[in-house]
Protein backbone atom coordinates (compact mmCIF):
# COMPACT_ATOMS: atom_id res chain seq x y z
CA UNK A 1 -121.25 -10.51 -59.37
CA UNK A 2 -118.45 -10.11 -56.94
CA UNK A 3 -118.48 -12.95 -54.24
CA UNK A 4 -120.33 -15.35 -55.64
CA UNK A 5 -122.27 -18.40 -53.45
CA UNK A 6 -120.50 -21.73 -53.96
CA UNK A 7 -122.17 -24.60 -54.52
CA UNK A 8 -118.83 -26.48 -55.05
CA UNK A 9 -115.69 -26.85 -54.00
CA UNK A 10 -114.09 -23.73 -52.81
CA UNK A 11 -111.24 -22.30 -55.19
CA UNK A 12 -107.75 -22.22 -54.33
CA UNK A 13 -107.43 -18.75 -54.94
CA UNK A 14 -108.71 -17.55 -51.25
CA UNK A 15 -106.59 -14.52 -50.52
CA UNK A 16 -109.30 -12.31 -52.41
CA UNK A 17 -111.89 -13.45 -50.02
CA UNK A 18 -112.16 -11.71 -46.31
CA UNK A 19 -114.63 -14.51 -45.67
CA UNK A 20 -114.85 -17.90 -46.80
CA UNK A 21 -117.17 -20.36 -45.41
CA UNK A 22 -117.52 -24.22 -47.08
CA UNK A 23 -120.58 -26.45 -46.17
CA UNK A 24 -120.70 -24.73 -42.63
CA UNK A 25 -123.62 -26.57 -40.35
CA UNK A 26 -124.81 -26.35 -36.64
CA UNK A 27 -126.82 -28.91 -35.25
CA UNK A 28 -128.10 -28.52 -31.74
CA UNK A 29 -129.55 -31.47 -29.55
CA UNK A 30 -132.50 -31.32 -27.71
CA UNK A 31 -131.97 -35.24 -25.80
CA UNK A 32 -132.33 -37.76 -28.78
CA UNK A 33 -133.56 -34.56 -31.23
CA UNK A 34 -131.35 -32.82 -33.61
CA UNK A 35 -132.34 -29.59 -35.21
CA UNK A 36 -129.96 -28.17 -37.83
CA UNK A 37 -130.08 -24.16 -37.87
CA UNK A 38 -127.84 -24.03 -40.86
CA UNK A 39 -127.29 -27.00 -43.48
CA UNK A 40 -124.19 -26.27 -45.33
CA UNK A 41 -123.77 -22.83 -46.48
CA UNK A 42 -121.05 -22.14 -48.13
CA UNK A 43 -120.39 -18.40 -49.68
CA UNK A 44 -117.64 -15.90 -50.16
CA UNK A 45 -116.99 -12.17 -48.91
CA UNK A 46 -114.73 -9.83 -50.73
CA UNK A 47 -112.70 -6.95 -48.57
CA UNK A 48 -115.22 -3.88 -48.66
CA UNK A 49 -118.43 -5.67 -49.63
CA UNK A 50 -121.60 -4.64 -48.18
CA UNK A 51 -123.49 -8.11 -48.10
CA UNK A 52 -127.36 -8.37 -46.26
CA UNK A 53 -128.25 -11.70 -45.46
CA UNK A 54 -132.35 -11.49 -44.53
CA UNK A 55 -134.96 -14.20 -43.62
CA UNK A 56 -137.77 -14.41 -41.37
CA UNK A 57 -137.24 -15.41 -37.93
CA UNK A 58 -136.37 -19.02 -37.75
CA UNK A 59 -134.23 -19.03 -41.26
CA UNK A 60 -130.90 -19.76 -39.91
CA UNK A 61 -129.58 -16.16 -40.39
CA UNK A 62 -128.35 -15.33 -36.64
CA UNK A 63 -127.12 -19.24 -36.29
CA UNK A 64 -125.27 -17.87 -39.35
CA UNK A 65 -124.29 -14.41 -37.80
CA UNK A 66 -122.75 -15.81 -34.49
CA UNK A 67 -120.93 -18.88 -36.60
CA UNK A 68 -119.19 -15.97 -39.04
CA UNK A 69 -118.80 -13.67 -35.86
CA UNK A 70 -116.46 -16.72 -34.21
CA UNK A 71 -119.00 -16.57 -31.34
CA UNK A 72 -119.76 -20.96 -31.59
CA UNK A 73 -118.44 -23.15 -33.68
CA UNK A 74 -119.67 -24.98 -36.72
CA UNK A 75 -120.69 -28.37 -36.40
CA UNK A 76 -119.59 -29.38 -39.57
CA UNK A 77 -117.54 -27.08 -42.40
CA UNK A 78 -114.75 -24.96 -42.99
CA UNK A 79 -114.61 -21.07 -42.40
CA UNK A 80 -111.85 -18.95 -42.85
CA UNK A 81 -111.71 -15.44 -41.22
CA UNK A 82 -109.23 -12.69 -43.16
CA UNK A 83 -107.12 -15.48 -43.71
CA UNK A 84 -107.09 -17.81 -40.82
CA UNK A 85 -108.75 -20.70 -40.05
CA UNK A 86 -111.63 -20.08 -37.23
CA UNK A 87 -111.65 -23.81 -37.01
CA UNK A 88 -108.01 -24.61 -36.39
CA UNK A 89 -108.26 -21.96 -33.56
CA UNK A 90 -108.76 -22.32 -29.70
CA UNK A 91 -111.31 -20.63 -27.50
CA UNK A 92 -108.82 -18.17 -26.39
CA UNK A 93 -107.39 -17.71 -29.79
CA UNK A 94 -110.92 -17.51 -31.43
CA UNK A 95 -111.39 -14.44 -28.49
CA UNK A 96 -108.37 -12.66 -29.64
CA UNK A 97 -108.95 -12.70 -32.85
CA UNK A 98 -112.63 -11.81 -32.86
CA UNK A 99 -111.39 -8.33 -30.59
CA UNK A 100 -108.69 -7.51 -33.22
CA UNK A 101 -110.86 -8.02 -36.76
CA UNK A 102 -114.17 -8.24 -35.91
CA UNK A 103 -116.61 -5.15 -34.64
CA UNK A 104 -119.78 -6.18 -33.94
CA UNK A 105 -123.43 -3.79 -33.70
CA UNK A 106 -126.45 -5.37 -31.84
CA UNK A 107 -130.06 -4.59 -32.16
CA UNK A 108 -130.00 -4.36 -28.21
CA UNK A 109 -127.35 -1.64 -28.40
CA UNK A 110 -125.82 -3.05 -25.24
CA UNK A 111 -123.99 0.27 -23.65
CA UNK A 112 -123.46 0.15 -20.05
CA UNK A 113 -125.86 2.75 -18.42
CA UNK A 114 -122.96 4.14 -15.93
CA UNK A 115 -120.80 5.48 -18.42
CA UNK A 116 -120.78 7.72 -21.12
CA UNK A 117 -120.67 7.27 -24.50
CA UNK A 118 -117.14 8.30 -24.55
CA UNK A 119 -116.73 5.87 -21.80
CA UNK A 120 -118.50 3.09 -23.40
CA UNK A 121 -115.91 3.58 -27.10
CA UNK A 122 -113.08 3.59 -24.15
CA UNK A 123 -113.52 0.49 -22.63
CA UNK A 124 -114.05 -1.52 -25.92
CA UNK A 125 -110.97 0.21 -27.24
CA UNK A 126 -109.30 -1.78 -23.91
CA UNK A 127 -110.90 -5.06 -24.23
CA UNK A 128 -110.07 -5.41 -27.54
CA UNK A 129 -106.56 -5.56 -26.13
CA UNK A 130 -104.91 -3.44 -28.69
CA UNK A 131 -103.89 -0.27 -25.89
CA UNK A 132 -101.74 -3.32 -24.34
CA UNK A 133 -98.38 -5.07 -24.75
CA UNK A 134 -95.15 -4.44 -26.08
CA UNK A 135 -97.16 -3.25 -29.58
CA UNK A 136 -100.26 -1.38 -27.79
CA UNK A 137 -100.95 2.22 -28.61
CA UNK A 138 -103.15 4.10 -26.93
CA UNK A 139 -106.82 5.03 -28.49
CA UNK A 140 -105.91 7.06 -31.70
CA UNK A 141 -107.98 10.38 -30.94
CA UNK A 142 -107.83 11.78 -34.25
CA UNK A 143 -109.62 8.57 -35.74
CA UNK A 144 -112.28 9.17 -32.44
CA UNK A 145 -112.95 12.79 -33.94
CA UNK A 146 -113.38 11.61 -37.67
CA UNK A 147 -115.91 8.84 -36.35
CA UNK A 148 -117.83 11.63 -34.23
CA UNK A 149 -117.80 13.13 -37.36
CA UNK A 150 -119.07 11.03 -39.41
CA UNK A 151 -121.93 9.70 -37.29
CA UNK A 152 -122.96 12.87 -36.11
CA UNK A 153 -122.18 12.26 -32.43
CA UNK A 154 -119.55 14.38 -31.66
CA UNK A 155 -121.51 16.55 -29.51
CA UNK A 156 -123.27 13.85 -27.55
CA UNK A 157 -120.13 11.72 -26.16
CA UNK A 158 -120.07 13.50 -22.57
CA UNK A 159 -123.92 12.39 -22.01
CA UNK A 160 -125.00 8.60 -20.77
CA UNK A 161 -127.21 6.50 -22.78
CA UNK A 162 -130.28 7.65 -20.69
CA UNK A 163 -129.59 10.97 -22.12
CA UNK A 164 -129.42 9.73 -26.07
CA UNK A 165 -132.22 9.25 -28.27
CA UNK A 166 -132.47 5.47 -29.77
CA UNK A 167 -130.55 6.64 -33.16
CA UNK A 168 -128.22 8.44 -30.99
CA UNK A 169 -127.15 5.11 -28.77
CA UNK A 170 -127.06 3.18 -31.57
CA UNK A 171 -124.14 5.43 -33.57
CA UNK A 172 -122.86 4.98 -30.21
CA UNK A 173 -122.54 1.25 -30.66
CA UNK A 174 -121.10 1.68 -34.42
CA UNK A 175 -118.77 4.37 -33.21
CA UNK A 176 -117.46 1.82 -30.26
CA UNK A 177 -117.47 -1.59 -33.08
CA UNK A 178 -115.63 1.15 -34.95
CA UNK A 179 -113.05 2.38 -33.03
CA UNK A 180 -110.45 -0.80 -33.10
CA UNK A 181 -110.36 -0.44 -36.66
CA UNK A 182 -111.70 -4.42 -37.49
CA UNK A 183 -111.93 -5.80 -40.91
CA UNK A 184 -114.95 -6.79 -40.55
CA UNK A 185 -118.40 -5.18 -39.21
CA UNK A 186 -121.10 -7.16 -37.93
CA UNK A 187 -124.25 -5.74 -37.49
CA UNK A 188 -127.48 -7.84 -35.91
CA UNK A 189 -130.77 -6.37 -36.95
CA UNK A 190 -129.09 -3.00 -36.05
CA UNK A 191 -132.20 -1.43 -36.77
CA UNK A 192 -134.89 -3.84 -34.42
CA UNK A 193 -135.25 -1.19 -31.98
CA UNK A 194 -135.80 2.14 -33.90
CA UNK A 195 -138.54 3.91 -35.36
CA UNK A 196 -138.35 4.45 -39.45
CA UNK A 197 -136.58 7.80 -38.94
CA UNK A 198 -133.71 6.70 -36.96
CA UNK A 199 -133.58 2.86 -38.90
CA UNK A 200 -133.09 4.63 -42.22
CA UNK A 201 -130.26 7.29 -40.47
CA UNK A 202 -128.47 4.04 -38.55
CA UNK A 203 -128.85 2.31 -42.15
CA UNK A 204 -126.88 5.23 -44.19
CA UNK A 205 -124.27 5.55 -41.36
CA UNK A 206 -123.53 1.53 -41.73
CA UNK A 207 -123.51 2.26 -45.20
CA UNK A 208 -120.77 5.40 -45.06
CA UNK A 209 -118.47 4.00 -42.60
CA UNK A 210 -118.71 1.02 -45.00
CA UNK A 211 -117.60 3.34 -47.96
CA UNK A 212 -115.06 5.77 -46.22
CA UNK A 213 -113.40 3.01 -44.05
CA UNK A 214 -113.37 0.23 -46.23
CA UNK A 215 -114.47 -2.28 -43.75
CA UNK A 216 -116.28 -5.37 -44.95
CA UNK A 217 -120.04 -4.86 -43.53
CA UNK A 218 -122.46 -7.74 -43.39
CA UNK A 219 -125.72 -7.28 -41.67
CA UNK A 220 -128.36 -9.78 -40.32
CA UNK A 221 -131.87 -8.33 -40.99
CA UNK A 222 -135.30 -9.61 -41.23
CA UNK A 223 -136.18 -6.66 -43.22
CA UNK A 224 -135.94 -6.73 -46.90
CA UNK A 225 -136.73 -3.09 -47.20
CA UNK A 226 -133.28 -2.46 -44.64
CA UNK A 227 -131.51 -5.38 -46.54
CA UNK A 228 -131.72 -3.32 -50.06
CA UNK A 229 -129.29 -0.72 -49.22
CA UNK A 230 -126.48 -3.35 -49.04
CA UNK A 231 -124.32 -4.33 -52.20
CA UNK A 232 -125.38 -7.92 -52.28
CA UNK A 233 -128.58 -9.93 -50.57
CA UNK A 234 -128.24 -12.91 -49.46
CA UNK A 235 -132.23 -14.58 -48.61
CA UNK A 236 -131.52 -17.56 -46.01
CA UNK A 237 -134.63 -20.03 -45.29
CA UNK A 238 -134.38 -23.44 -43.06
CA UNK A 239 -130.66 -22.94 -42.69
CA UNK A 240 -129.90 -22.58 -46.53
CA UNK A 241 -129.37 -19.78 -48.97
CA UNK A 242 -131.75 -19.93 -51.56
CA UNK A 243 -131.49 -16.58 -53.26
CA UNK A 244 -128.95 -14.33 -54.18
CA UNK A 245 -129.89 -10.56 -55.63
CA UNK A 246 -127.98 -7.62 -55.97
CA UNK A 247 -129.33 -4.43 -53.39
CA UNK A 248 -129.02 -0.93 -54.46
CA UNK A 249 -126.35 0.04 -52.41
CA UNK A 250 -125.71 3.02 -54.39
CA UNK A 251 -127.93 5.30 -52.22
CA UNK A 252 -125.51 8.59 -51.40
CA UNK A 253 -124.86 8.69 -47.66
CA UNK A 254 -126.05 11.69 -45.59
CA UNK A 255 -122.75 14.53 -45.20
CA UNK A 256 -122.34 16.49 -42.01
CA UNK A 257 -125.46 17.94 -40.12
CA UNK A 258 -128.60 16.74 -37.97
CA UNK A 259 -129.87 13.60 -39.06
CA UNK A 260 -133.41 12.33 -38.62
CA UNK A 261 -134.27 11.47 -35.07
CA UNK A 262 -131.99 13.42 -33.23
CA UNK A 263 -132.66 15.42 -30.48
CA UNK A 264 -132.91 19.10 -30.93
């Protein structure tokens, strides 16, 4: 099974591995109480894995999400991000990094009302920094296009979230963690706010732009039914992995044309 959970020490061999995380743990205090979220996971990500990691509210699994994601630090453990060290990393350096490799999709899809959806892909193309300095380039518009494409928005990225249906906003999100090109894809119970039609079209998407773009997807779900279409399942309860199964992921992603939920 490729990227196996370690129990162990973690092999020398780590450039295979886009993520590597070794006995990572966050405790939070509450005055004189400690609560640990996650009690020393340890696992490994190949480049181009699709990997769920699902448990019911309470498990550990967005402690988890925001520790991999560089957004707080562990309290104890190692974690190495596409081949640096989160750990050995500043705030600001942390920042950087996350904008250049790391795309992340919320279940609150988090697009600011007054702009459009091309507006919103635009202006995390220029936070992410990568349009400045003496290396910048400018937004690549021939990737935009094949994005549009592929998530079926093309026609929709003049009109403001108020105008998009759920599914719509939320391949608005993808298209915009897209668009810098990361190495890794993020996703937070992408599906929370959607009804079954749009869940299952926002699922497939994830799963093609996973396939054609060879980004390493991992997605936080409380959903075993959404978890299945990934590669490899990963079932966290009180902050541990206790199960490891292998998901489908074989399910053929939907080509060009409507998809369910859209507007007609």
């Amino acid at each position: 099974m490729n990227g196996p959970i370690y129990n162990g020490n973690v092999p020398s061999e780590q450039s295979k591995h886009i993520i590597l995380a070794e006995n990572l743990t966050k405790v939070y205090a509450a005055g004189r109480i400690e609560v640990a979220a996650v009690r020393r996971v340890s696992l490994a990500v190949e480049p181009g894995e699709f990997v769920a990691i699902v448990g019911p509210s309470g498990s550990g699994k967005s402690t988890l999400f925001y520790m991999l994601g560089g957004l707080t630090r562990a309290t104890e453990g190692r974690l190495v991000i596409d081949g640096v060290d989160f750990a050995a990393l500043n705030d600001a350096e942390r920042t950087r990094l996350r904008k250049h490799r790391i795309g992340f999709v919320f279940q609150r899809f988090n697009l600011l009302p007054t702009l459009s959806a091309m507006g919103n892909i635009e202006i995390a193309y220029e936070i992410s920094g990568r349009a400045s300095g003496p290396n910048g380039a400018p937004m690549d518009p021939a990737y935009l296009d094949h994005l549009s494409e592929m998530l079926s928005i093309k026609g929709r990225l003049h009109h403001r979230p108020s105008e998009l249906s759920g599914g719509e906003q939320q391949r608005v999100a993808i298209a915009r963690a897209l668009i810098t090109q990361p190495a890794i894809v993020l996703a937070d119970e992408p599906t929370g706010n959607l009804d079954t039609k749009n869940s299952d079209a926002v699922l497939q998407m994830l799963l093609r732009s996973n396939r054609e773009l060879k980004q390493t997807t991992l997605m936080i779900t409380h959903n075993p039914e959404a978890a299945a279409i990934a590669g490899r399942i990963l079932h966290m309860r009180d902050g541990e992995i206790v199960k490891e199964e292998t998901g489908n992921g074989a399910k053929p992603a939907p080509v060009n044309g409507a998809l369910p939920g859209d507007r007609d």
